[in-house]
Protein backbone atom coordinates (compact mmCIF):
# COMPACT_ATOMS: atom_id res chain seq x y z
CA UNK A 1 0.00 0.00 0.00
CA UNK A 2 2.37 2.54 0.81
CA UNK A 3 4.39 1.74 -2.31
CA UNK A 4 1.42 3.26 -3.85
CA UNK A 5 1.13 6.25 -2.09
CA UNK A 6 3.48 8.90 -3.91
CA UNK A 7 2.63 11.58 -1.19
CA UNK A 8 5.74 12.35 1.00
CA UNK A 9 7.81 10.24 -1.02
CA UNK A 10 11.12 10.79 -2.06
CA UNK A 11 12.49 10.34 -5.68
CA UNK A 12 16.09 10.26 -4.83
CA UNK A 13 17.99 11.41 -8.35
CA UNK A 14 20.67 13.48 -7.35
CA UNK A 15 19.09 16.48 -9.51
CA UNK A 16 19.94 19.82 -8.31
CA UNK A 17 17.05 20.80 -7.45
CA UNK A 18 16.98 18.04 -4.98
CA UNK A 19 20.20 19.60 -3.06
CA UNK A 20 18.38 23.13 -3.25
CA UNK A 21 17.87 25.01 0.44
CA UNK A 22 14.36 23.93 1.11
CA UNK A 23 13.59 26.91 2.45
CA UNK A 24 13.88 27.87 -1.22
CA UNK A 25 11.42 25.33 -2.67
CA UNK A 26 8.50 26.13 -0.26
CA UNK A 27 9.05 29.49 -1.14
CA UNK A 28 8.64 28.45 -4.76
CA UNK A 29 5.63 26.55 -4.02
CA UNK A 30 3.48 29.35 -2.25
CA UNK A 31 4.82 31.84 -5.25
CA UNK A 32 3.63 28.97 -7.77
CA UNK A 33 0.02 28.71 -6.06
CA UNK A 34 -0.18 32.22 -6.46
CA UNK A 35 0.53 32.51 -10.08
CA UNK A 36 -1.76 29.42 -11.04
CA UNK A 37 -4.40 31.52 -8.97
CA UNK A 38 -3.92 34.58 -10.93
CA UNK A 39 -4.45 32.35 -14.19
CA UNK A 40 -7.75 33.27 -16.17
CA UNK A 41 -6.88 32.88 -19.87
CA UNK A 42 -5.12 30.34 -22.05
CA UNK A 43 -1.95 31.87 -22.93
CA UNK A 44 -0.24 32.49 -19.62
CA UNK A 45 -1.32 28.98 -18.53
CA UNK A 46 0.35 27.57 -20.88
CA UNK A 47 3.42 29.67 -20.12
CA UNK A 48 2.76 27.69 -16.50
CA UNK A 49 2.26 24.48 -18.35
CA UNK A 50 5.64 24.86 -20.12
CA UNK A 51 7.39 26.22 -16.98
CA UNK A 52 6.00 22.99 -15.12
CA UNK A 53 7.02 20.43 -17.59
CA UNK A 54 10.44 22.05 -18.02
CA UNK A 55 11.00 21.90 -13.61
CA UNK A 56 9.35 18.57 -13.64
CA UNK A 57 12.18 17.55 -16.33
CA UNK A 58 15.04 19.21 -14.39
CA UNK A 59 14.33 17.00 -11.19
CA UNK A 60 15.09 13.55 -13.51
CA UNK A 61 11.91 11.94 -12.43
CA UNK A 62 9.66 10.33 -14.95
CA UNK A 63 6.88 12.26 -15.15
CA UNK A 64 4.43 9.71 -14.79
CA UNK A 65 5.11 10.19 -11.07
CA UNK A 66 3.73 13.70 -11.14
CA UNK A 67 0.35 12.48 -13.03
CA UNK A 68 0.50 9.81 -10.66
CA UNK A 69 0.41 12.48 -7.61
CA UNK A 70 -2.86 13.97 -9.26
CA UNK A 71 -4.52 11.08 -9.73
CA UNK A 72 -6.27 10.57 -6.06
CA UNK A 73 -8.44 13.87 -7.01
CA UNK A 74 -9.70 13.03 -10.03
CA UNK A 75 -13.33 13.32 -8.71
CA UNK A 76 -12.60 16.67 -7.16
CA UNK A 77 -11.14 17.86 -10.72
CA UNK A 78 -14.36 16.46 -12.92
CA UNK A 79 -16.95 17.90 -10.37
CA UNK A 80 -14.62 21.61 -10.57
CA UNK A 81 -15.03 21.23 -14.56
CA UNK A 82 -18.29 20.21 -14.35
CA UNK A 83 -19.38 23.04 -12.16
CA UNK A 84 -17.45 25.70 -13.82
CA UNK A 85 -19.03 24.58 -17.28
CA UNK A 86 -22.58 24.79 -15.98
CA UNK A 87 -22.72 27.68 -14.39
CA UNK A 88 -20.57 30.10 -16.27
CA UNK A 89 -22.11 31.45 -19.24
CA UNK A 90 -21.38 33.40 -22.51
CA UNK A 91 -22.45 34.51 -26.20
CA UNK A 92 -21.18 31.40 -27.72
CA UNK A 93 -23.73 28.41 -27.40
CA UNK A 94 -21.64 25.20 -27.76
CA UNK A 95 -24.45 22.63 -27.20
CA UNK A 96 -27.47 23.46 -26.33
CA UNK A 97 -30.59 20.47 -25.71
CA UNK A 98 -33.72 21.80 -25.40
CA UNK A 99 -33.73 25.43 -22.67
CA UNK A 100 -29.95 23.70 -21.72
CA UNK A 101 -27.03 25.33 -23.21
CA UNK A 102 -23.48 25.04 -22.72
CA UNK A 103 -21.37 27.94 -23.54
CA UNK A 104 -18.46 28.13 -24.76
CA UNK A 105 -17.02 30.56 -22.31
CA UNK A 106 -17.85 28.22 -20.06
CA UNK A 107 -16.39 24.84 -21.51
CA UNK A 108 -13.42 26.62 -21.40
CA UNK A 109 -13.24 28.01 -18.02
CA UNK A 110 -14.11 24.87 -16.64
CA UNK A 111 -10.60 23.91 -18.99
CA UNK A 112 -8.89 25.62 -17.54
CA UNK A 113 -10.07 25.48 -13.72
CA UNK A 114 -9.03 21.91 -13.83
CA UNK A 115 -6.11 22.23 -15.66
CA UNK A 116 -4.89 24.48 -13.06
CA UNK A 117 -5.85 22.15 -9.95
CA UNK A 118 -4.26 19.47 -12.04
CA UNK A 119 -0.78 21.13 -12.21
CA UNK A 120 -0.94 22.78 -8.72
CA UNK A 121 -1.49 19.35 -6.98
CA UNK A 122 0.98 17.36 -9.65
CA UNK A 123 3.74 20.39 -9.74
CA UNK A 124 3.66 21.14 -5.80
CA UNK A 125 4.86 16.80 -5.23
CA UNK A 126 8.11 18.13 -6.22
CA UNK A 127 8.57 19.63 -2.75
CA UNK A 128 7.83 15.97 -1.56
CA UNK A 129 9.76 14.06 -4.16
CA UNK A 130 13.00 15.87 -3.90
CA UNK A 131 13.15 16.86 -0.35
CA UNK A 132 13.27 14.18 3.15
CA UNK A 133 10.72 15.19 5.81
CA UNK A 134 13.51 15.94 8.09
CA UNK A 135 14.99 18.36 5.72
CA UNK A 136 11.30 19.54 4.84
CA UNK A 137 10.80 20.30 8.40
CA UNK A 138 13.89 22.18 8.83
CA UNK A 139 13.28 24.08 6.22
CA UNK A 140 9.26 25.08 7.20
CA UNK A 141 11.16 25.94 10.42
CA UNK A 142 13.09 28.40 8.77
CA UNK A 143 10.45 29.41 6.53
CA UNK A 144 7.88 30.35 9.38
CA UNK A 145 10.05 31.64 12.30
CA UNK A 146 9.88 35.04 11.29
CA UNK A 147 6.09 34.42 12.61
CA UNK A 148 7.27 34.59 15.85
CA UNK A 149 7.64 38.10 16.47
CA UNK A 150 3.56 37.73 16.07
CA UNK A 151 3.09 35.29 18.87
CA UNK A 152 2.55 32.48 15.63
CA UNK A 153 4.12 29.20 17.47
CA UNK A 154 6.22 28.49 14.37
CA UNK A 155 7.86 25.49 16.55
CA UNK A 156 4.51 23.96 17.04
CA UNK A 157 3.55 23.95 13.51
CA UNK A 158 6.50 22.43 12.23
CA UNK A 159 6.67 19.67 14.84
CA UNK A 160 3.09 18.78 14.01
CA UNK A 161 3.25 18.57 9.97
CA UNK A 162 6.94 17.22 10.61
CA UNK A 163 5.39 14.21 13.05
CA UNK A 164 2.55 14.07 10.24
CA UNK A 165 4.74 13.50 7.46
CA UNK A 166 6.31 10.58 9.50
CA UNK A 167 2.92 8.75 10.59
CA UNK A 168 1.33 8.41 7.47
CA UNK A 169 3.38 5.40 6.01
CA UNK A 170 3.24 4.14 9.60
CA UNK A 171 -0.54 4.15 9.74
CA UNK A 172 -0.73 2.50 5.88
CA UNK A 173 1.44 -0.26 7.20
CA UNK A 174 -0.99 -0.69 9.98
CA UNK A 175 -4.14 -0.71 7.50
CA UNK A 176 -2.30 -2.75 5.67
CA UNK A 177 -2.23 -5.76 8.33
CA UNK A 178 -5.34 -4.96 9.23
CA UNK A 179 -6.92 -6.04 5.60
CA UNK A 180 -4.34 -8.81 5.70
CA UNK A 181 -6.07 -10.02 8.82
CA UNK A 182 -9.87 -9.53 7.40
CA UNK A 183 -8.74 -11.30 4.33
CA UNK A 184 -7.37 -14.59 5.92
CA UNK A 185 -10.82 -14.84 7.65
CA UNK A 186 -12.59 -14.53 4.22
CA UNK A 187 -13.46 -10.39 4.07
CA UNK A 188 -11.25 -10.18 0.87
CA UNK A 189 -11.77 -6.21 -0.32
CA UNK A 190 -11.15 -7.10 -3.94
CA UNK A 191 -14.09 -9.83 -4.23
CA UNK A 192 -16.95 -8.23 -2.31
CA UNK A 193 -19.20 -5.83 -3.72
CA UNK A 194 -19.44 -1.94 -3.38
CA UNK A 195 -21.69 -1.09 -0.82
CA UNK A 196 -19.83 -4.23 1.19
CA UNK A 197 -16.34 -2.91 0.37
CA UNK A 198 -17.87 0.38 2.31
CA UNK A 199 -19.18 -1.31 4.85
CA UNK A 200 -15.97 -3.06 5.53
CA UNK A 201 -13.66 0.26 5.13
CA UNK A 202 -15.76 2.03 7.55
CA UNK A 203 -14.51 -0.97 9.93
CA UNK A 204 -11.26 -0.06 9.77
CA UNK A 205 -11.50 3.17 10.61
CA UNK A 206 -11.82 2.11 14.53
CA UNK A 207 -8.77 -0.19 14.98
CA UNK A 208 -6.61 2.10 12.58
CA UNK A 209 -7.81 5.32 15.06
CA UNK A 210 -6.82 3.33 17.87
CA UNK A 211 -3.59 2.28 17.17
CA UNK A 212 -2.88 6.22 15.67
CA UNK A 213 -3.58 7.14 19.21
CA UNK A 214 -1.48 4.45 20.86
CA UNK A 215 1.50 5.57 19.03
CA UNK A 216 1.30 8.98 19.31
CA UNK A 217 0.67 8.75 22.95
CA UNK A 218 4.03 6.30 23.14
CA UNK A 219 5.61 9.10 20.63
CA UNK A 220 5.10 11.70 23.91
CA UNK A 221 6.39 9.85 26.42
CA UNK A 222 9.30 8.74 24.39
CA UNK A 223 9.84 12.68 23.46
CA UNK A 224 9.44 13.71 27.33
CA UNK A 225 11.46 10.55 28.82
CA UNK A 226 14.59 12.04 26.60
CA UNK A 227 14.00 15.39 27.66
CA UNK A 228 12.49 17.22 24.69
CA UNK A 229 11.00 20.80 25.03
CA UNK A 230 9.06 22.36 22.39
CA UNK A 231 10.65 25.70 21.20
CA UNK A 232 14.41 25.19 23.08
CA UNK A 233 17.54 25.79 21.64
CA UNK A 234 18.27 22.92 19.43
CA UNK A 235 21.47 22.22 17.19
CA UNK A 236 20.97 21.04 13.88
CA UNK A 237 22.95 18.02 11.58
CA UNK A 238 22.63 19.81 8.39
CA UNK A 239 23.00 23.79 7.95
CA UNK A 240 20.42 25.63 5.37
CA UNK A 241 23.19 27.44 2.86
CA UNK A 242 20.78 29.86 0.66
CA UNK A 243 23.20 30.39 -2.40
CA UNK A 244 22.77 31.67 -5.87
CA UNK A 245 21.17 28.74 -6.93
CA UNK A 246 17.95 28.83 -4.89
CA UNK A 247 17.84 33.31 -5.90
CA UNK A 248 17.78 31.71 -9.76
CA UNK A 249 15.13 29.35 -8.53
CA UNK A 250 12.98 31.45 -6.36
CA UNK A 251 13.14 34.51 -8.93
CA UNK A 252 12.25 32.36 -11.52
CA UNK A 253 8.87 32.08 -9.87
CA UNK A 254 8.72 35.98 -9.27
CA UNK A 255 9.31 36.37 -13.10
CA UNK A 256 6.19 33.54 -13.80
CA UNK A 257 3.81 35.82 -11.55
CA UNK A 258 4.99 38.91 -13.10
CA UNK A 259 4.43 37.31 -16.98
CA UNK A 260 0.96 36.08 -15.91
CA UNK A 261 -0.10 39.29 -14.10
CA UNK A 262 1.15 41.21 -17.36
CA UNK A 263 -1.10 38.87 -19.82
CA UNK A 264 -4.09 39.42 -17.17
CA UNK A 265 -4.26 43.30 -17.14
């Protein structure tokens, strides 16, 4: 199961944007997001298209792996095109059945509304697939102490997404045996129909809750039996270096937010 799940794995290919501060590459994420939200026509989203594909390329993973990222929200990108092509209208009729009609303003802005959720959740798994969690979570560290001086408990945050990151193959494992165990006693997933596949999902749901608790209660005491304090002094084994590297890489995003707000007004 978990060598299913592509989120927060990492693609180790020695790229350089793998060795890239990763202070740098959530930096680049958030300035990404914005640009994709600033998106309205078809020109500058191809410019994102092309700027995706040729980042994608420079981290030496197939890119299979970054449709593969997309592919658990599907459903949410249909129902967003189906939405958006229903309810936006238009001069253009492109199909029309009866008092129904389907604009073509419409079609297309339901295009490109799931176009753009397609590359933001398939383009953003580069920050998992070329970065560790531990250097991930040194690097949100970074990122959000500044929030500090605004009472934000940056330390907090990034122990909770950093502890997050590290559960979630855990718990899969877990699930795993769990099905394992329902299987051997003749609940096998694959063979039983849908609304009894449901029915025996939902099942899980208590034992795998259980044991999420169980750990993470054994996860405190282990933390507080070695002395850990949230927000103390704390050395670290690797040392953020921001070079000229990750300025070329962060500006390059700058320069995408600058070409799409330029083609918008």
């Amino acid at each position: 199961m978990r060598n299913r799940l592509l989120f927060g794995r990492t693609i180790d290919t020695g790229s350089w944007i793998h060795h890239l501060d990763p202070r740098a590459k959530i930096t680049g994420m958030v300035l990404y997001l914005i640009a994709l939200l600033l998106v309205r026509t078809w020109i500058p989203l191809a410019i994102a298209i092309i700027f995706s594909i040729l980042y994608m390329l420079a981290t030496k993973i197939q890119l299979r792996y970054f449709a593969k990222a997309a592919k658990p929200l599907w459903v949410i990108i249909v129902f967003i095109f189906i939405i958006q092509t229903l309810t936006i209208g238009g001069e253009h009729i492109l199909f029309q059945l009866g008092g129904f009609k389907i604009y073509v303003e419409g079609f297309s802005a339901g295009l490109i509304s799931a176009l753009r959720m397609t590359l933001l959740v398939s383009f953003t798994a580069i920050l998992t697939f070329t970065t560790t969690p531990g250097v991930l979570n040194q690097g949100l560290d970074g990122v959000l102490k500044p929030l500090k001086k605004i009472g934000v408990p940056s330390d907090r945050l990034t122990l909770m997404l950093g502890i997050a990151l590290r559960f979630i193959p855990t718990i899969l494992d877990e699930t795993q045996k769990i099905m394992m165990a329902q299987a051997a006693r003749g609940a096998d997933v694959k063979e039983l129909p849908w609304r009894e596949k449901g029915k025996l999902l939902i099942s899980l749901l208590v034992p795998v809750t259980v044991g999420a608790f169980r750990r993470a209660e054994d996860l405190v005491l282990s933390m507080e039996s070695r002395g850990y304090v949230v927000g103390q002094p704390r050395t670290q084994f690797r040392q953020l270096h921001w070079g000229s590297r990750e300025t070329f890489f962060t500006a390059s995003y700058v320069l995408l937010i600058g070409i799409v707000i330029l083609f918008r007004f």
